[in-house]
C-alpha atoms as a PDB file:
ATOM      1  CA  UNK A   1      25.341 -67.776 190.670  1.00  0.00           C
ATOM      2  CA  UNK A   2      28.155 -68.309 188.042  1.00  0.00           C
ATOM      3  CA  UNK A   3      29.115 -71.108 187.023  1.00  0.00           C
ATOM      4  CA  UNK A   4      33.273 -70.972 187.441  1.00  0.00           C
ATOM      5  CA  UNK A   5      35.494 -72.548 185.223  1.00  0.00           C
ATOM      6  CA  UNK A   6      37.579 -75.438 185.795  1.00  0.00           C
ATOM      7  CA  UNK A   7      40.651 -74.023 187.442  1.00  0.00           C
ATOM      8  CA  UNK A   8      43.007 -75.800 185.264  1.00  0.00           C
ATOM      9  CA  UNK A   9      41.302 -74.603 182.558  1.00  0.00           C
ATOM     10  CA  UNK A  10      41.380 -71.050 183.856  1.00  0.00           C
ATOM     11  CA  UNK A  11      45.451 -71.431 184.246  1.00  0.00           C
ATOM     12  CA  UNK A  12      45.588 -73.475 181.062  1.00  0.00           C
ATOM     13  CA  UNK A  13      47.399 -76.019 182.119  1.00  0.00           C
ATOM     14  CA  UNK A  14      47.339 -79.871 182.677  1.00  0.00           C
ATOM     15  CA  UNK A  15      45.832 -81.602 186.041  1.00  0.00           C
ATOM     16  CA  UNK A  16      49.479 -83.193 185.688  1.00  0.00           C
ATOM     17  CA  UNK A  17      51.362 -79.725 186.090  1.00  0.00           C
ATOM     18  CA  UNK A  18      53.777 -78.981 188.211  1.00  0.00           C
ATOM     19  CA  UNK A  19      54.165 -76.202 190.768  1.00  0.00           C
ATOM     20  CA  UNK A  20      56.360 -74.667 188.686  1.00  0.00           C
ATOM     21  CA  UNK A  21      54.040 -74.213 185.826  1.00  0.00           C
ATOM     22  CA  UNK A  22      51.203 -73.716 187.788  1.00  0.00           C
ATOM     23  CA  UNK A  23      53.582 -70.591 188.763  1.00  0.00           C
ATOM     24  CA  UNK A  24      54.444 -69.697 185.216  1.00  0.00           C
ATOM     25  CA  UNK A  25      50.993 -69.985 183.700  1.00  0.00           C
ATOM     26  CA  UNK A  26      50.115 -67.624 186.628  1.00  0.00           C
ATOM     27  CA  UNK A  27      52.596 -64.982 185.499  1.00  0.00           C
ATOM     28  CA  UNK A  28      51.722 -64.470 182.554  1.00  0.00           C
ATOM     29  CA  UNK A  29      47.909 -64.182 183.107  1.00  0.00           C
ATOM     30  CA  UNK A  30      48.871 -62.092 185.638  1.00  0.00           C
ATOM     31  CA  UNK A  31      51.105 -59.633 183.920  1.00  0.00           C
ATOM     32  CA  UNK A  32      48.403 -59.633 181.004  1.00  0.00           C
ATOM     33  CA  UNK A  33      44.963 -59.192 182.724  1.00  0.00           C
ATOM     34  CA  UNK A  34      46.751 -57.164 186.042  1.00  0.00           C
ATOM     35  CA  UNK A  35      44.658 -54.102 186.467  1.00  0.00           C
ATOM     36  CA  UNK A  36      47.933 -51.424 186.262  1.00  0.00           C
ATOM     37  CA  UNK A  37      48.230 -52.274 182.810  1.00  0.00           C
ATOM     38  CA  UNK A  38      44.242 -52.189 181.910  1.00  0.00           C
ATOM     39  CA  UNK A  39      42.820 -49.121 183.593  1.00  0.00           C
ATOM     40  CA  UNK A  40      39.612 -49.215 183.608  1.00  0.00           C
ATOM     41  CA  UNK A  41      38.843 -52.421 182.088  1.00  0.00           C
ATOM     42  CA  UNK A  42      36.182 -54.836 183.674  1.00  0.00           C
ATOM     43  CA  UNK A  43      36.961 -58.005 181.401  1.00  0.00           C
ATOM     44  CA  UNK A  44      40.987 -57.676 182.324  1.00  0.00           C
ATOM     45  CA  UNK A  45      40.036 -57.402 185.664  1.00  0.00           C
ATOM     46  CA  UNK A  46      37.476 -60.275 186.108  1.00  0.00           C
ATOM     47  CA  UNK A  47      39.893 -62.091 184.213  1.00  0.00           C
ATOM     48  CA  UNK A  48      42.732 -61.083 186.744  1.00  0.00           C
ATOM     49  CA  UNK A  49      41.109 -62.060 189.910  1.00  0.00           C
ATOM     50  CA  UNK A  50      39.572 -65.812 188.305  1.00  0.00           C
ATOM     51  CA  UNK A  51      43.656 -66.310 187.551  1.00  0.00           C
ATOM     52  CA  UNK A  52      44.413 -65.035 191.293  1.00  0.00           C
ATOM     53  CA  UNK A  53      41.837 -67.350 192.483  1.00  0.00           C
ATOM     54  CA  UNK A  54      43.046 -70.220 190.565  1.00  0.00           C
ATOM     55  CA  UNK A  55      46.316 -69.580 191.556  1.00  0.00           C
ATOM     56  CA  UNK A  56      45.532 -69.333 194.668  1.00  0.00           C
ATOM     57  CA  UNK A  57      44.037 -73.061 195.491  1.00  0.00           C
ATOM     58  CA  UNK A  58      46.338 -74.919 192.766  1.00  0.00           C
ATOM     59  CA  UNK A  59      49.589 -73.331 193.965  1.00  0.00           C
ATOM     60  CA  UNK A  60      49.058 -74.956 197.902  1.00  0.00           C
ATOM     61  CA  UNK A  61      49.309 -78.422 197.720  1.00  0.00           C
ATOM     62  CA  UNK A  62      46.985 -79.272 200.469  1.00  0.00           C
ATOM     63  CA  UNK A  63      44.287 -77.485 198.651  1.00  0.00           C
ATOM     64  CA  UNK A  64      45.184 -78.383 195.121  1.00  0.00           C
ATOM     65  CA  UNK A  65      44.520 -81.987 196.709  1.00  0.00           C
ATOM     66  CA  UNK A  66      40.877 -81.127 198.062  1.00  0.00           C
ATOM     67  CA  UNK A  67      40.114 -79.407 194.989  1.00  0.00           C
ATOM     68  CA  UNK A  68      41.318 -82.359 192.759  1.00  0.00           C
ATOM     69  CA  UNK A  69      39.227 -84.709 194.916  1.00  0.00           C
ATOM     70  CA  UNK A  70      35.794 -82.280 195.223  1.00  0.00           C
ATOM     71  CA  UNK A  71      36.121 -79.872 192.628  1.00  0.00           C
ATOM     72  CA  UNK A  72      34.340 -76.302 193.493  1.00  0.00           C
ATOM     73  CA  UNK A  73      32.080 -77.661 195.654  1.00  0.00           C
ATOM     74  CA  UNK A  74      34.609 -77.983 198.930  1.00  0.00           C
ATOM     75  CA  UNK A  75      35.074 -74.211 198.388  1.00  0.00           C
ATOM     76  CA  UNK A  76      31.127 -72.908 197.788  1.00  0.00           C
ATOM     77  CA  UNK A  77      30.163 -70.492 201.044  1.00  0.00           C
ATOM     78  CA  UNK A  78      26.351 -70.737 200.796  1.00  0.00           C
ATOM     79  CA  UNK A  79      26.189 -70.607 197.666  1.00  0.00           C
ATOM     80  CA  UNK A  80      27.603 -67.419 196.762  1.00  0.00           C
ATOM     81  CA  UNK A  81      30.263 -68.355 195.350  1.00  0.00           C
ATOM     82  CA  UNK A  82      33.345 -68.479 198.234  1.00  0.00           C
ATOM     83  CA  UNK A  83      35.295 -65.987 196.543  1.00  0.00           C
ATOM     84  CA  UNK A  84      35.295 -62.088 196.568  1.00  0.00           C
ATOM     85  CA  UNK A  85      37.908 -59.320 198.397  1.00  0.00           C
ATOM     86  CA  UNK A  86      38.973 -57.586 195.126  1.00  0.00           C
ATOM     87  CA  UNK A  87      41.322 -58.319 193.264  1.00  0.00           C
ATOM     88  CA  UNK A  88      43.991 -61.042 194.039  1.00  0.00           C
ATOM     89  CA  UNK A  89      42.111 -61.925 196.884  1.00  0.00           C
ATOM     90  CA  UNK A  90      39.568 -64.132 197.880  1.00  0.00           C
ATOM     91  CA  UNK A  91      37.385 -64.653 201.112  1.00  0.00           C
ATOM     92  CA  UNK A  92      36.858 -67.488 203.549  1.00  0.00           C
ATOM     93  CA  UNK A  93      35.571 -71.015 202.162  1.00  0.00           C
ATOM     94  CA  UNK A  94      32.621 -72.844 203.999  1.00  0.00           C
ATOM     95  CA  UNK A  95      31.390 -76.354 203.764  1.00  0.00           C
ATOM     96  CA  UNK A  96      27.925 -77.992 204.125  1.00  0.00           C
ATOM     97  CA  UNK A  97      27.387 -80.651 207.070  1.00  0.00           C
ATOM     98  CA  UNK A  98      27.790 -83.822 204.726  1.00  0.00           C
ATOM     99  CA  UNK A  99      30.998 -82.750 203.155  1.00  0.00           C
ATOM    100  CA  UNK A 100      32.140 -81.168 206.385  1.00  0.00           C
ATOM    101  CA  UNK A 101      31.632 -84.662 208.077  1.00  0.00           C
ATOM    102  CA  UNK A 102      33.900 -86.670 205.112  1.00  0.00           C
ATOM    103  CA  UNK A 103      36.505 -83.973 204.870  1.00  0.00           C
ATOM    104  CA  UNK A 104      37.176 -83.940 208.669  1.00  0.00           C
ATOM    105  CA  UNK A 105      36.865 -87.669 208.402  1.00  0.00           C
ATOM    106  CA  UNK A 106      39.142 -87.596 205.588  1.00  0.00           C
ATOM    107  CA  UNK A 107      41.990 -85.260 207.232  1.00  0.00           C
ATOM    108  CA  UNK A 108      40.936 -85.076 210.550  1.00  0.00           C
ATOM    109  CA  UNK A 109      43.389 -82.595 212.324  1.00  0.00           C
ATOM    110  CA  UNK A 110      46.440 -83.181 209.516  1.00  0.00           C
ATOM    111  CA  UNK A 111      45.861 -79.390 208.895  1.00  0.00           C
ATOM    112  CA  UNK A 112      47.537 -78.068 212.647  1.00  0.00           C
ATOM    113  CA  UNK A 113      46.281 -77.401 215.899  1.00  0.00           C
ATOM    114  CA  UNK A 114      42.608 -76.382 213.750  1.00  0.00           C
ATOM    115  CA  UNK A 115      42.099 -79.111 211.740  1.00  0.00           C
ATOM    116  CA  UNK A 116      40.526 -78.673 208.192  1.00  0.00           C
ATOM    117  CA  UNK A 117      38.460 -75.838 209.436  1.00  0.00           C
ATOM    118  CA  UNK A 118      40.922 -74.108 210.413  1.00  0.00           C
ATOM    119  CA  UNK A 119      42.682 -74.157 207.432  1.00  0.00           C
ATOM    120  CA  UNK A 120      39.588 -73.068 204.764  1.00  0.00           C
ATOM    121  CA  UNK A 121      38.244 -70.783 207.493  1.00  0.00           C
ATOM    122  CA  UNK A 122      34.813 -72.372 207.643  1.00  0.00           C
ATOM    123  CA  UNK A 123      35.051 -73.994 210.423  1.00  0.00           C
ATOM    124  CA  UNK A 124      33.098 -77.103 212.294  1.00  0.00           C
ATOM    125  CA  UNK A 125      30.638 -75.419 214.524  1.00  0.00           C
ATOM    126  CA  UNK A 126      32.828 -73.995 216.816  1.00  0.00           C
ATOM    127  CA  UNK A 127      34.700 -77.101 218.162  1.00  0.00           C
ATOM    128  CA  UNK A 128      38.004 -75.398 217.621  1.00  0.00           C
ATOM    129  CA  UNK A 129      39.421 -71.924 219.279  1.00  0.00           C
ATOM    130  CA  UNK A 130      40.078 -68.585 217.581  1.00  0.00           C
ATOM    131  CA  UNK A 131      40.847 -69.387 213.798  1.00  0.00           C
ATOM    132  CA  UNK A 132      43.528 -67.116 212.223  1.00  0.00           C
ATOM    133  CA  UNK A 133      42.145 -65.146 209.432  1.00  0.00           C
ATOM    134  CA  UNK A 134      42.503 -66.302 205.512  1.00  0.00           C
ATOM    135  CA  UNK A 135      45.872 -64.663 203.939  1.00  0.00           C
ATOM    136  CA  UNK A 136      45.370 -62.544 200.268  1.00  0.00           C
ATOM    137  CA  UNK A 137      47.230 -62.571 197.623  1.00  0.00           C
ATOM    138  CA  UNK A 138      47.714 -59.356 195.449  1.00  0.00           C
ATOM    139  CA  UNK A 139      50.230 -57.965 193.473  1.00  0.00           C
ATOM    140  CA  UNK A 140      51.950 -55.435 192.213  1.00  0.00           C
ATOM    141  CA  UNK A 141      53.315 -54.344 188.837  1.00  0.00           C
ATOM    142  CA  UNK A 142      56.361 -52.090 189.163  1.00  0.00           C
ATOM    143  CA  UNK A 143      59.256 -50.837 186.251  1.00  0.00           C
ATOM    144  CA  UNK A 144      62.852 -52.835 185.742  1.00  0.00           C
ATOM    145  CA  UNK A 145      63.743 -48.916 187.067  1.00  0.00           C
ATOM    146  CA  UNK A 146      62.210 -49.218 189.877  1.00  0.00           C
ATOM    147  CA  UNK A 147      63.474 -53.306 190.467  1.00  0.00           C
ATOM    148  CA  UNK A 148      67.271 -52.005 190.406  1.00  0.00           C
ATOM    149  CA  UNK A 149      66.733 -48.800 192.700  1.00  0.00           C
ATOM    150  CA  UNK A 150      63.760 -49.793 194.966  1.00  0.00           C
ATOM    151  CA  UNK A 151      60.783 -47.900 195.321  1.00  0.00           C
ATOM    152  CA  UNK A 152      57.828 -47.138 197.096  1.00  0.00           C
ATOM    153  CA  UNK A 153      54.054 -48.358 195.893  1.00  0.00           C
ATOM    154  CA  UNK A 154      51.044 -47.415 197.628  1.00  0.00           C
ATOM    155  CA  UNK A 155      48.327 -50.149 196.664  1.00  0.00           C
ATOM    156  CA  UNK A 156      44.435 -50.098 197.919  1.00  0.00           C
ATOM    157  CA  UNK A 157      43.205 -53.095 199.480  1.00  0.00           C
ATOM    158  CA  UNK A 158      38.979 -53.761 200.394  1.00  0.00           C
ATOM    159  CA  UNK A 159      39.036 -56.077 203.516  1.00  0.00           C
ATOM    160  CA  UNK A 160      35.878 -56.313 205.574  1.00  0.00           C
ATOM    161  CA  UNK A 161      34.403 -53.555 203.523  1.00  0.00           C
ATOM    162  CA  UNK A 162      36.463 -51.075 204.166  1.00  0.00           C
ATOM    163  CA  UNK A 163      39.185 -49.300 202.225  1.00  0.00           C
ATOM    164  CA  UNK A 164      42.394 -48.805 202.948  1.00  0.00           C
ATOM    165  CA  UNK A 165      45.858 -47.327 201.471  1.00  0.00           C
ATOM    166  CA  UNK A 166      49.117 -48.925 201.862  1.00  0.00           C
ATOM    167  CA  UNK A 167      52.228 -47.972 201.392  1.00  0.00           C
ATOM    168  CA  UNK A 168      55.005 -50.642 200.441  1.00  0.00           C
ATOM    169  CA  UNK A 169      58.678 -50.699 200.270  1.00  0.00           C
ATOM    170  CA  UNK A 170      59.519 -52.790 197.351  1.00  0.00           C
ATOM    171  CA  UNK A 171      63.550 -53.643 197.816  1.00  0.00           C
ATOM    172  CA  UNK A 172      66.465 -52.963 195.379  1.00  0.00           C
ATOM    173  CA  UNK A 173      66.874 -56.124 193.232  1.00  0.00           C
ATOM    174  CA  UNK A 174      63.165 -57.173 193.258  1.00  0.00           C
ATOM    175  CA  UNK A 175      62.390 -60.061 190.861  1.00  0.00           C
ATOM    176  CA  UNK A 176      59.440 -61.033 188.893  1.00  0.00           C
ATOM    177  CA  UNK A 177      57.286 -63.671 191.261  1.00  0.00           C
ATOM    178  CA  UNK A 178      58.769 -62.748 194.202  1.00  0.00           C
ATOM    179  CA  UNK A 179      55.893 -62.205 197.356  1.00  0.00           C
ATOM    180  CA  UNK A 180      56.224 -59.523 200.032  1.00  0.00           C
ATOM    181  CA  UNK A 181      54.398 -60.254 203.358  1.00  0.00           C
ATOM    182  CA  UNK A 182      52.531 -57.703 204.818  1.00  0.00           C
ATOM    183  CA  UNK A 183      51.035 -59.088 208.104  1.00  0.00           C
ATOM    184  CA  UNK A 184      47.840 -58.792 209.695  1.00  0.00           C
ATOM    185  CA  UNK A 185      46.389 -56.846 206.326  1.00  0.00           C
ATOM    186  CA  UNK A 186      44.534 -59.949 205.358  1.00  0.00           C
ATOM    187  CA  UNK A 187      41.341 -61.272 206.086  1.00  0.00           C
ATOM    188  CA  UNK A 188      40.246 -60.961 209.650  1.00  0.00           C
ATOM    189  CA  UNK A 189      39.323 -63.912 211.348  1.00  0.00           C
ATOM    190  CA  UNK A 190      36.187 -65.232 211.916  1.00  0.00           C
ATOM    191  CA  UNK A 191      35.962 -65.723 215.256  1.00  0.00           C
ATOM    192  CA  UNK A 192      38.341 -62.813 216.973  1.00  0.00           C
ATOM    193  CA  UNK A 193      41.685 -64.892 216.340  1.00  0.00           C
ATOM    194  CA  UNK A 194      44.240 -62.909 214.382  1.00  0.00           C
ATOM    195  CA  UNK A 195      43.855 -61.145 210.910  1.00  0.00           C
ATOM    196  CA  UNK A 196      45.761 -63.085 208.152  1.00  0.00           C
ATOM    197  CA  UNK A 197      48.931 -61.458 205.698  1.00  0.00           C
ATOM    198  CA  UNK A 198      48.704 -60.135 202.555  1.00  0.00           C
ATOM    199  CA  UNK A 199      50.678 -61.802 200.388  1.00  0.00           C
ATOM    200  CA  UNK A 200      51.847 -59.168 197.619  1.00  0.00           C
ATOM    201  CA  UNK A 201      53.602 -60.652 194.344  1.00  0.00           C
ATOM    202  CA  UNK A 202      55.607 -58.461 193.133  1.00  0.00           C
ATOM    203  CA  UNK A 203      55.671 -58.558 188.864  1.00  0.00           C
ATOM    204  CA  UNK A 204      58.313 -56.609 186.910  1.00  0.00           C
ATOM    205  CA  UNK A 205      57.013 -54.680 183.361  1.00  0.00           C
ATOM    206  CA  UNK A 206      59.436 -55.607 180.029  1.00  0.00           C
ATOM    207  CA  UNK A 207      61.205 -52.911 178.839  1.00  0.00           C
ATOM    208  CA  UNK A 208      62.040 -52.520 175.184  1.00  0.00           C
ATOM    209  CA  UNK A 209      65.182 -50.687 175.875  1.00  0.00           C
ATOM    210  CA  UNK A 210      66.650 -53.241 177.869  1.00  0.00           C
ATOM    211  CA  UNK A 211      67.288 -56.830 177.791  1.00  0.00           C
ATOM    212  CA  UNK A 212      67.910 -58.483 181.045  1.00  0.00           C
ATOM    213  CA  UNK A 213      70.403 -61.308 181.390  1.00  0.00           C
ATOM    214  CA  UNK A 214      70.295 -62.569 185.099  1.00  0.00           C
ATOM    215  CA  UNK A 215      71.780 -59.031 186.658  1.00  0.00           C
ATOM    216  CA  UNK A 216      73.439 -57.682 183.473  1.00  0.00           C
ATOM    217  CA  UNK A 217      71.390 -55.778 181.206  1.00  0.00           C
ATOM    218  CA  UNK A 218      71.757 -55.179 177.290  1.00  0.00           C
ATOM    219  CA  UNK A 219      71.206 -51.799 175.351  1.00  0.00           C
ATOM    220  CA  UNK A 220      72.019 -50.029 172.220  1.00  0.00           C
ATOM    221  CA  UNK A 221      73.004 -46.953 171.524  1.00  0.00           C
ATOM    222  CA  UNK A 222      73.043 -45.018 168.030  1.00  0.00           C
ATOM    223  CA  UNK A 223      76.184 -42.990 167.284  1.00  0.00           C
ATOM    224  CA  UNK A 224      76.955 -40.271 164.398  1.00  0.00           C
ATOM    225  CA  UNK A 225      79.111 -41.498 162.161  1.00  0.00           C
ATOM    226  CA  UNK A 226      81.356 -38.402 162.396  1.00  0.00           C
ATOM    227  CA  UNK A 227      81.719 -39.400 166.328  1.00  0.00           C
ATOM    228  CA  UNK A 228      82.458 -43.223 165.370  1.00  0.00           C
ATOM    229  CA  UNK A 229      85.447 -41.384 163.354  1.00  0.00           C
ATOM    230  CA  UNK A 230      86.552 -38.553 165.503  1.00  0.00           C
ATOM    231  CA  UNK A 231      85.422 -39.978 168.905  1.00  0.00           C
ATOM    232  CA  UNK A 232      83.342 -37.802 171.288  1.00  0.00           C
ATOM    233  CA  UNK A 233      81.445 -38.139 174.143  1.00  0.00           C
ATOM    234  CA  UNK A 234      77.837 -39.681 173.751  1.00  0.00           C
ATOM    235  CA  UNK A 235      74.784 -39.796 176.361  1.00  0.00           C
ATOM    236  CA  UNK A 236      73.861 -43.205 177.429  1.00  0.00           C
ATOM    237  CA  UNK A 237      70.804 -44.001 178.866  1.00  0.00           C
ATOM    238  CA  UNK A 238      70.927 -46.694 181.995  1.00  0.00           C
ATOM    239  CA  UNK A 239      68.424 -47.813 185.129  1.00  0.00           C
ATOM    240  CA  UNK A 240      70.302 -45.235 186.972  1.00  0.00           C
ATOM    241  CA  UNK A 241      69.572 -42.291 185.022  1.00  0.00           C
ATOM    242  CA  UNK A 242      71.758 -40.872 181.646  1.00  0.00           C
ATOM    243  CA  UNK A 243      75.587 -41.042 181.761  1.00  0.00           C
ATOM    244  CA  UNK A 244      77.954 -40.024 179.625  1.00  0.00           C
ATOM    245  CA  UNK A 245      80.778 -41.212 177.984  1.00  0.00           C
ATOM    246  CA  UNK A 246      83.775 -41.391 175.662  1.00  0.00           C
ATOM    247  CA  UNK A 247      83.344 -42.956 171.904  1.00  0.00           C
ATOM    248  CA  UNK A 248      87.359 -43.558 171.223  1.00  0.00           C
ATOM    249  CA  UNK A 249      88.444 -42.390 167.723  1.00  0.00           C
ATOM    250  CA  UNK A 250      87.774 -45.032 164.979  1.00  0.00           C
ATOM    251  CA  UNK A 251      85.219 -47.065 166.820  1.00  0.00           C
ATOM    252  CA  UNK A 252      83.618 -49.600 164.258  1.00  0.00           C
ATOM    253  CA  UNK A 253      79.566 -50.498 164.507  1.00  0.00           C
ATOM    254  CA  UNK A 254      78.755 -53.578 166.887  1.00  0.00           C
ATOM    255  CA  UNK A 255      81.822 -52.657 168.935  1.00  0.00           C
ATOM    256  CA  UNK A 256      80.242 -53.253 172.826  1.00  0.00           C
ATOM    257  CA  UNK A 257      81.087 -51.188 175.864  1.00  0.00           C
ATOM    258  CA  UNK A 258      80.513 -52.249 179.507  1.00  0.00           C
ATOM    259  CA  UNK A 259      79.438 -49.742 181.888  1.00  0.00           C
ATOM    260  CA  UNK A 260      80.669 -51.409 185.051  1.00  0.00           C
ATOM    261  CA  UNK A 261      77.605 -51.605 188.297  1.00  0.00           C
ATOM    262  CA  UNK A 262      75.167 -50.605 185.837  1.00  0.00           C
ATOM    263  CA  UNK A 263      73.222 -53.390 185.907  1.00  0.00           C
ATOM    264  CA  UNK A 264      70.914 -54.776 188.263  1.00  0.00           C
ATOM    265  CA  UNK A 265      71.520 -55.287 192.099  1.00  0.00           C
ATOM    266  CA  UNK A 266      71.580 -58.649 194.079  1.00  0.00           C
ATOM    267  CA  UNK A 267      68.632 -57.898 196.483  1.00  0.00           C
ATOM    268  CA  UNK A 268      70.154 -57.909 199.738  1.00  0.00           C
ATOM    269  CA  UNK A 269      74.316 -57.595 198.978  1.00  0.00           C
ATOM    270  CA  UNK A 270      76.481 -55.079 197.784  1.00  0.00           C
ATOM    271  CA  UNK A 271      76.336 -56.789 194.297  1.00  0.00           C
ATOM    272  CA  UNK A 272      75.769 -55.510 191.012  1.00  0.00           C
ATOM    273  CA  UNK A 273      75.278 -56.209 187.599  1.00  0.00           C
ATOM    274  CA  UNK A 274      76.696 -54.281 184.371  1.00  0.00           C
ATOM    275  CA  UNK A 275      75.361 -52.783 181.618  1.00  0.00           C
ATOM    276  CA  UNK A 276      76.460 -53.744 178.041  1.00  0.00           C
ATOM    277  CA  UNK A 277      76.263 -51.310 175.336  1.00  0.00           C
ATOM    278  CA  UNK A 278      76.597 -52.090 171.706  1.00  0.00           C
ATOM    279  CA  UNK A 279      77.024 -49.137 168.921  1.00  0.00           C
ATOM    280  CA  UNK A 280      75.142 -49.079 166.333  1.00  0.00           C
ATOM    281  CA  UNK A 281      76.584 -46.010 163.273  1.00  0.00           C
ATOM    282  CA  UNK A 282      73.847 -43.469 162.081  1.00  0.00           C
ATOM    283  CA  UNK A 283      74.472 -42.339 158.643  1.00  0.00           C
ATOM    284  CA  UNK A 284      73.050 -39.523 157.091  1.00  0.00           C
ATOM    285  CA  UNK A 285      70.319 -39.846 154.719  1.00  0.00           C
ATOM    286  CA  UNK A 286      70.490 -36.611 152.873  1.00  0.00           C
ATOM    287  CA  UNK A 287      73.435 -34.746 152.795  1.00  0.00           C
ATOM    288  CA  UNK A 288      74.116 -31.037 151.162  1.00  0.00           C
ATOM    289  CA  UNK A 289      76.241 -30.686 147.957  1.00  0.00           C
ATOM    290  CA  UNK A 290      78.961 -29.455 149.990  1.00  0.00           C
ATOM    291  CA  UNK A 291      78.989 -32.265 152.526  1.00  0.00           C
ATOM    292  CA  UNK A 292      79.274 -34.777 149.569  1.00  0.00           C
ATOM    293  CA  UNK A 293      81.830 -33.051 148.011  1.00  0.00           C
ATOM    294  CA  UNK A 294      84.172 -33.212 151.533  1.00  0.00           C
ATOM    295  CA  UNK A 295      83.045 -37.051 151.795  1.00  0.00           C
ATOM    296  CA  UNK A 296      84.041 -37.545 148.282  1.00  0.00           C
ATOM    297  CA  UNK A 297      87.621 -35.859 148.549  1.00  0.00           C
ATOM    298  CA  UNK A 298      87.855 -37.663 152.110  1.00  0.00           C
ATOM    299  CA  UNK A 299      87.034 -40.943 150.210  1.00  0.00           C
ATOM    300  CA  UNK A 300      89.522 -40.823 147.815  1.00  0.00           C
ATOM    301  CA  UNK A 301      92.115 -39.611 150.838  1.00  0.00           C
ATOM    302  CA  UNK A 302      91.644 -42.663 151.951  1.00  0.00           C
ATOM    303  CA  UNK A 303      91.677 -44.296 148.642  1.00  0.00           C
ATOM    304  CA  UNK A 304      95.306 -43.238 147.996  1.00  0.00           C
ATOM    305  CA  UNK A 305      96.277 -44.260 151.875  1.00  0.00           C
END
């Protein structure tokens, strides 16, 4: 068996930290090490699922607290281990008789109708009734595209050994940490109670093209200088798809536009943000004889003005 790593040390954070950066540490191994964005490599993906299973016991308090007291040792299952399920998820916990006896004696039933067994899944020889089956977390990387219009993701899942396809419905106005329940697609239980949830965390990809303030979003857009002069209509890309619209005559670099509604949605009201454009003036690096020539006499036009 491997040895595993301290969890804290797998998060890097302090023993001190809060949930909150417990949370945030989690993100960003996440987003770094999540399978989507390293196809086919192992490493990223061992990596992925120690962070998941990290995450997992440090971000519930009641577990953080068993951990903090026991270490790895209140979560072994026969040595094997205690985790497995693919990634983001992990399988029941079991306890030898000694630490079963101090733990109960510890908590006794502080952990609901099941007591502590209940709540790791390992169970005290049967004392209790059906157990409800471990929840998983997963999650799933999606594009700040697909946050403002909503989207569907079909994600594979290994529970009991079997395989299985699912097909999600991630909302408009999705954000970054955010978990979707899926019930009964968890671990089954051990004894014939019910299965537990899969608890999917949804994670949004950066996009260079876009900077995201709360529900606005920030873009720029290059312009011929002949259209900054004259005016003209110029395509501008949004989350919506390209739109187009009217440069006025005279329109000077770093001059912003707002594209009203065109940024992201508050999930679950008829609220949106907008999309602020700033122009940016493309000149021309080579130019013919003649072009210079009409600059030139513009130039000094403008000269005499």
């Amino acid at each position: 068996m491997s040895q595993k790593r301290d969890f804290y040390e797998v998060l890097g954070v302090d023993k001190s930290a809060d949930e909150d950066a417990i949370k945030k540490a989690y993100r960003i191994l996440a987003k770094k090490y999540h399978p989507d964005a390293n196809p086919g490599d192992k490493e990223a993906e061992e990596k992925f699922k120690e962070a998941s299973e990290a995450y997992e016991v440090l971000s519930d308090p009641k577990k953080r607290s068993v951990y903090d007291q026991f270490g790895m040792a209140a979560f072994e299952n026969g040595g094997d281990g205690g985790f497995g399920g693919g990634a983001g998820g992990y399988s029941s916990y079991g306890f030898s008789g000694d630490l079963n006896d101090i733990l109960e004696g510890l908590f006794g039933g502080g952990f609901g109708g099941g007591g502590f067994g209940s709540f790791f899944g390992g169970g005290f020889g049967g004392r209790r009734g059906p157990m409800r089956g471990r929840d998983v977390v997963a999650s799933v990387m999606i594009t700040l595209e697909e946050a403002a219009k909503g989207c569907e993701k079909v994600i594979n899942i290994r529970n009991a050994g079997n395989k299985e396809s699912l097909s999600v419905t991630i909302p408009a106005g999705m954000e970054s940490g955010r978990r979707i329940r899926l019930r009964g697609k968890g671990e089954p239980s051990p004894n014939g109670g019910e299965p537990g949830d899969i608890l999917l965390e949804v994670e949004i990809q950066e996009d260079d093209r876009f900077r995201r303030d709360g529900i606005d979003v920030y873009t720029i857009v290059r312009i011929p200088f002949t259209t900054a002069v004259f005016g003209g209509k110029v395509i501008m890309h949004t989350l919506y798809g390209d739109v187009e619209t009217n440069i006025k005559e005279g329109t000077q670099a770093g001059t912003q536009m707002r594209l009203k509604g065109k940024g992201l949605p508050v999930m679950g009201r008829n609220i949106y943000g907008d999309q602020y454009v700033t122009i940016e003036i493309e000149v021309p690096r080579k130019l013919s004889k003649k072009a210079k020539a009409k600059l030139q006499e513009f130039k000094e036009i403008l000269d005499k003005e």
